[in-house]
C-alpha atoms as a PDB file:
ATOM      1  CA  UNK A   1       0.000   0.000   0.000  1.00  0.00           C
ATOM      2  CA  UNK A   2       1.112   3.426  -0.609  1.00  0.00           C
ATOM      3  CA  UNK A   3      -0.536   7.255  -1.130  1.00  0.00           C
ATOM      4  CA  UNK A   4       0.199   8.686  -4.409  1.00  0.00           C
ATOM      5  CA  UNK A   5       0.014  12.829  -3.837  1.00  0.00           C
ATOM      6  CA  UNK A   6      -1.319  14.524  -6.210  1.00  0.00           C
ATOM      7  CA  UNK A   7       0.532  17.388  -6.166  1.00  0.00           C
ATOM      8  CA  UNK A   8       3.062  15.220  -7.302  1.00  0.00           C
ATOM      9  CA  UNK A   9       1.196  13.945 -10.281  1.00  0.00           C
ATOM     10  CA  UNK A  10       2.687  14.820 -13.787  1.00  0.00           C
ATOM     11  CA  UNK A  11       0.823  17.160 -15.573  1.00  0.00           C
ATOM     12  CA  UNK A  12       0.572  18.678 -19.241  1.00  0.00           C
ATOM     13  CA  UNK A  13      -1.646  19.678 -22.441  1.00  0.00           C
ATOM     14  CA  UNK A  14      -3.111  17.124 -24.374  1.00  0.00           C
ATOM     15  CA  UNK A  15      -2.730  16.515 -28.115  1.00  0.00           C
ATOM     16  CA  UNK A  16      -5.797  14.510 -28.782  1.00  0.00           C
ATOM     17  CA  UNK A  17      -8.306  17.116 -27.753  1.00  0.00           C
ATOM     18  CA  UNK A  18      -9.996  19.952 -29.623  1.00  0.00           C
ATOM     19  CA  UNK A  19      -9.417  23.513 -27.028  1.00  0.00           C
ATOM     20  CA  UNK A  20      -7.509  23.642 -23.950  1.00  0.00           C
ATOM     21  CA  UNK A  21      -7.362  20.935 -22.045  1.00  0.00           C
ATOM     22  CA  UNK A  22      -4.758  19.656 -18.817  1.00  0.00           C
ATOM     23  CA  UNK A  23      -4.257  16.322 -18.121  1.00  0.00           C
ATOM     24  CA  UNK A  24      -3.028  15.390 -14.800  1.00  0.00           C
ATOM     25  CA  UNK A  25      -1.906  11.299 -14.427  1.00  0.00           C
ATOM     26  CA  UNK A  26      -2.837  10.312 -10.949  1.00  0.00           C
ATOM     27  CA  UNK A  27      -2.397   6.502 -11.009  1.00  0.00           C
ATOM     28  CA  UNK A  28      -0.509   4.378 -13.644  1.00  0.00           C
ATOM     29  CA  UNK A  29       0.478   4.124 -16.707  1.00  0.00           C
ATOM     30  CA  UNK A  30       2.176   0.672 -16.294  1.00  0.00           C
ATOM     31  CA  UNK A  31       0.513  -2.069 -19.050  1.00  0.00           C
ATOM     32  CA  UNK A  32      -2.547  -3.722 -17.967  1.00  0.00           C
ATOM     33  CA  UNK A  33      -3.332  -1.722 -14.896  1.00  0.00           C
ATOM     34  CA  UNK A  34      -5.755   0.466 -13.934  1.00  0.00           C
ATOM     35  CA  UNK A  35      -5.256   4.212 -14.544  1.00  0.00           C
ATOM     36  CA  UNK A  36      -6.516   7.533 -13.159  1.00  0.00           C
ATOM     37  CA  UNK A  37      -6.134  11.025 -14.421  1.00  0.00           C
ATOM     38  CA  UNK A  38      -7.839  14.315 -13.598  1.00  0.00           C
ATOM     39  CA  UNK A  39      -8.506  16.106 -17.043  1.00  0.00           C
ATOM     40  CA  UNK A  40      -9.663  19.348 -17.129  1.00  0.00           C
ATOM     41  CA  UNK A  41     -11.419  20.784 -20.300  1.00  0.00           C
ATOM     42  CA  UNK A  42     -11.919  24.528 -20.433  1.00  0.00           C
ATOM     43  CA  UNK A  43     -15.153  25.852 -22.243  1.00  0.00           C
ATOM     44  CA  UNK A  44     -16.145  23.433 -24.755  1.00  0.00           C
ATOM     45  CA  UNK A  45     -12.647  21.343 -24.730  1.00  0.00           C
ATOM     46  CA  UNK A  46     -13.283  17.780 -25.651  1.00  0.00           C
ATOM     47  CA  UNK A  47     -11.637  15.177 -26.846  1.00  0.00           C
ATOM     48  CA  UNK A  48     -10.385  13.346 -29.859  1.00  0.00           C
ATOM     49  CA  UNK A  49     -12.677  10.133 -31.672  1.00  0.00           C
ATOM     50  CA  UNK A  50     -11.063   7.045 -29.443  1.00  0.00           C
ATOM     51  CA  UNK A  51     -11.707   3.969 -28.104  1.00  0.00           C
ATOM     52  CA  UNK A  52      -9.814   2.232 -25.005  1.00  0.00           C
ATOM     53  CA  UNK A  53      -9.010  -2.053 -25.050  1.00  0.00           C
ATOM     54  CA  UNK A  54     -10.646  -2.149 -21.419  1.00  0.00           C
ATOM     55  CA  UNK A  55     -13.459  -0.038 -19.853  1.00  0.00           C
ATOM     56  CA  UNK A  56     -13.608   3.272 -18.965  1.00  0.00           C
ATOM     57  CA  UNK A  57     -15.463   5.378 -16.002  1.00  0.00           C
ATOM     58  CA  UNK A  58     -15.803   9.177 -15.849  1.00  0.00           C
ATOM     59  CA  UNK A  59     -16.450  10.537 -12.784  1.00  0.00           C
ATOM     60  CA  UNK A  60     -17.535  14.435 -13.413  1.00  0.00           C
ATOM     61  CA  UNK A  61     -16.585  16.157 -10.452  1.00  0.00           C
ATOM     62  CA  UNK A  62     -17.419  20.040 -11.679  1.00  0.00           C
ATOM     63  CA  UNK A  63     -19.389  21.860 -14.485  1.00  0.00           C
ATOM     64  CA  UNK A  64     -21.292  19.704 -16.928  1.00  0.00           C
ATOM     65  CA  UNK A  65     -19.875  16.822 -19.347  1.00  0.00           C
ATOM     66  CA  UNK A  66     -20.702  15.677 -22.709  1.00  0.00           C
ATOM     67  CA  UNK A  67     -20.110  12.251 -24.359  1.00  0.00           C
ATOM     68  CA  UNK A  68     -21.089  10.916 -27.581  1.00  0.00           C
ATOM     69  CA  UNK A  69     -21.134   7.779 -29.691  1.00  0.00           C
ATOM     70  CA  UNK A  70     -21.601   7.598 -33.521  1.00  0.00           C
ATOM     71  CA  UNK A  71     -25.338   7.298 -32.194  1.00  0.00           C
ATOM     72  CA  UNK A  72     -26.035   9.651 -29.007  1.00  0.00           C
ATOM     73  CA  UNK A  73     -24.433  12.207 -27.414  1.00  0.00           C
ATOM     74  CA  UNK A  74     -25.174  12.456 -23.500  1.00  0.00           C
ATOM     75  CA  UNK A  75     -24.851  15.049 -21.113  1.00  0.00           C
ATOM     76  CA  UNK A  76     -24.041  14.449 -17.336  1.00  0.00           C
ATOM     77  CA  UNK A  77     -23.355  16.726 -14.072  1.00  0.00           C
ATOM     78  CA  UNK A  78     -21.158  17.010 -11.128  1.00  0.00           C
ATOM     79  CA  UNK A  79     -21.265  13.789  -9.313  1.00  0.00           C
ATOM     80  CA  UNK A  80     -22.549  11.777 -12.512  1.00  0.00           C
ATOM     81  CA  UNK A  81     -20.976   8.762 -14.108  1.00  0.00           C
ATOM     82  CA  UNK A  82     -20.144   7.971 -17.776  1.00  0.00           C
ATOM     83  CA  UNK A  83     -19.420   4.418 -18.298  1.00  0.00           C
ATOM     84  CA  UNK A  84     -17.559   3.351 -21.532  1.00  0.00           C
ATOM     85  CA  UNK A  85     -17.473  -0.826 -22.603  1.00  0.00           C
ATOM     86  CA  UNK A  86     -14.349  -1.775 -23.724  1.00  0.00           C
ATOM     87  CA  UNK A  87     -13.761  -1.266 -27.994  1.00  0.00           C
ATOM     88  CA  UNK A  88     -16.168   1.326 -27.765  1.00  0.00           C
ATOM     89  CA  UNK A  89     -15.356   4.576 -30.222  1.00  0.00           C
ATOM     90  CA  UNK A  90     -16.529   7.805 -28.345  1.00  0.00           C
ATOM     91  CA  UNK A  91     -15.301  10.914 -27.455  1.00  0.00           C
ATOM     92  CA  UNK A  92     -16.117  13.327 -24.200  1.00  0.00           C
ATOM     93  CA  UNK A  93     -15.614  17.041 -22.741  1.00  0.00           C
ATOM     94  CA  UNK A  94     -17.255  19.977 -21.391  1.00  0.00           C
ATOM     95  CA  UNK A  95     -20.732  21.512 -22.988  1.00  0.00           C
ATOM     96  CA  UNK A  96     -20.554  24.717 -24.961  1.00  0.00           C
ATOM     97  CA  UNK A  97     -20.136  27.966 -22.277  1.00  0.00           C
ATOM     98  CA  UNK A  98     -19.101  25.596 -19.605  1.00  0.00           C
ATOM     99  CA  UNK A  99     -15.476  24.437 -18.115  1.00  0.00           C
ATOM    100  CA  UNK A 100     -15.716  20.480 -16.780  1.00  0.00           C
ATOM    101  CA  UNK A 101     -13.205  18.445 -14.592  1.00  0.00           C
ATOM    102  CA  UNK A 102     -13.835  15.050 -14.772  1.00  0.00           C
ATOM    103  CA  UNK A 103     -11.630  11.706 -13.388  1.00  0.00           C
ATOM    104  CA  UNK A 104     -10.635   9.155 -15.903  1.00  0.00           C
ATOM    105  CA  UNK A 105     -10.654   5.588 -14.644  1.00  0.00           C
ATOM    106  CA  UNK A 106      -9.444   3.003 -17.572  1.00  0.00           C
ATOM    107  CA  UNK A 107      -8.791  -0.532 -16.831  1.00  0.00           C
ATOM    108  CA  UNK A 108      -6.041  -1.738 -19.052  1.00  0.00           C
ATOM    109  CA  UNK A 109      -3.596  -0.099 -21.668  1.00  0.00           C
ATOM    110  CA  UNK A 110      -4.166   3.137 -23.328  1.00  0.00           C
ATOM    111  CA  UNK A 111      -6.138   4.429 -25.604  1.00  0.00           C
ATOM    112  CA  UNK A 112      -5.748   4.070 -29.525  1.00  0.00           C
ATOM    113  CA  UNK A 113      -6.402   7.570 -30.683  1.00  0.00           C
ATOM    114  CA  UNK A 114      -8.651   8.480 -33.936  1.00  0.00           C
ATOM    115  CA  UNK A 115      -9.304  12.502 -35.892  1.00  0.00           C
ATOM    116  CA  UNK A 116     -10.442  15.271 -34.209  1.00  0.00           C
ATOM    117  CA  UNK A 117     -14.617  15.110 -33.689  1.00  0.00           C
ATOM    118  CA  UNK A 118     -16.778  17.122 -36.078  1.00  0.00           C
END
C-alpha cells in the first residue's frame, strides 16, 4: 500500500483534444493496470474520436460533461458517471459555455487515438 500525492502527479496539455485541455496522471500508466487522471477541459474542450481495449469510467466532479457515440451524445453533471465498454469509439468534454473536470478511470492499456470530432 502506498498514497500517491497529487501534487506530485505529472501534468501537461493534451494533443488529442480539440481547445484547452490539462491532463493530470494520478495513477498508472504501467501495461494492464488500472489508470486515473484528472482532465480538465476549459469551455467546450473535448476530446479526440477514441476507443480504449478495457473499460472506462468518468467521474464528473465540476461543471457539466458531454459524451457521444456515432449514435447519441449524453450530457451528465457534477457527481454523474459515464461508463464506456471496452472497444467502444466515443469521445467526451465539457458543454458549450461551460469548463468540466472530470476523473478518468481506464482498466487496461491506453487508448488508440482516432481525428479530431466534427
Amino acid at each position: 500500500m502506498h498514497v500517491m500525492r497529487g501534487s506530485e502527479a505529472p501534468s501537461g496539455k493534451g494533443t488529442t483534444f480539440t481547445g484547452d485541455v490539462t491532463l493530470t496522471r494520478l495513477l498508472g500508466g504501467e501495461p494492464g493496470n488500472i489508470t486515473v487522471a484528472s482532465v480538465r477541459f476549459e469551455d467546450g474542450a473535448r476530446t479526440n474520436w477514441h476507443d480504449h481495449p478495457g473499460e472506462q469510467v468518468l467521474y464528473v466532479v465540476d461543471g457539466e460533461a458531454r459524451a457521444g457515440t456515432a449514435d447519441e451524445e449524453l450530457r451528465a453533471g457534477a457527481g454523474d458517471i459515464i461508463y464506456m465498454p471496452a472497444g467502444e469509439r466515443h469521445w467526451h468534454g465539457a458543454v458549450e459555455g461551460q469548463s468540466m473536470t472530470h476523473l478518468s478511470i481506464t482498466t487496461e492499456g491506453p487508448p488508440t487515438w482516432y481525428e479530431a470530432v466534427e
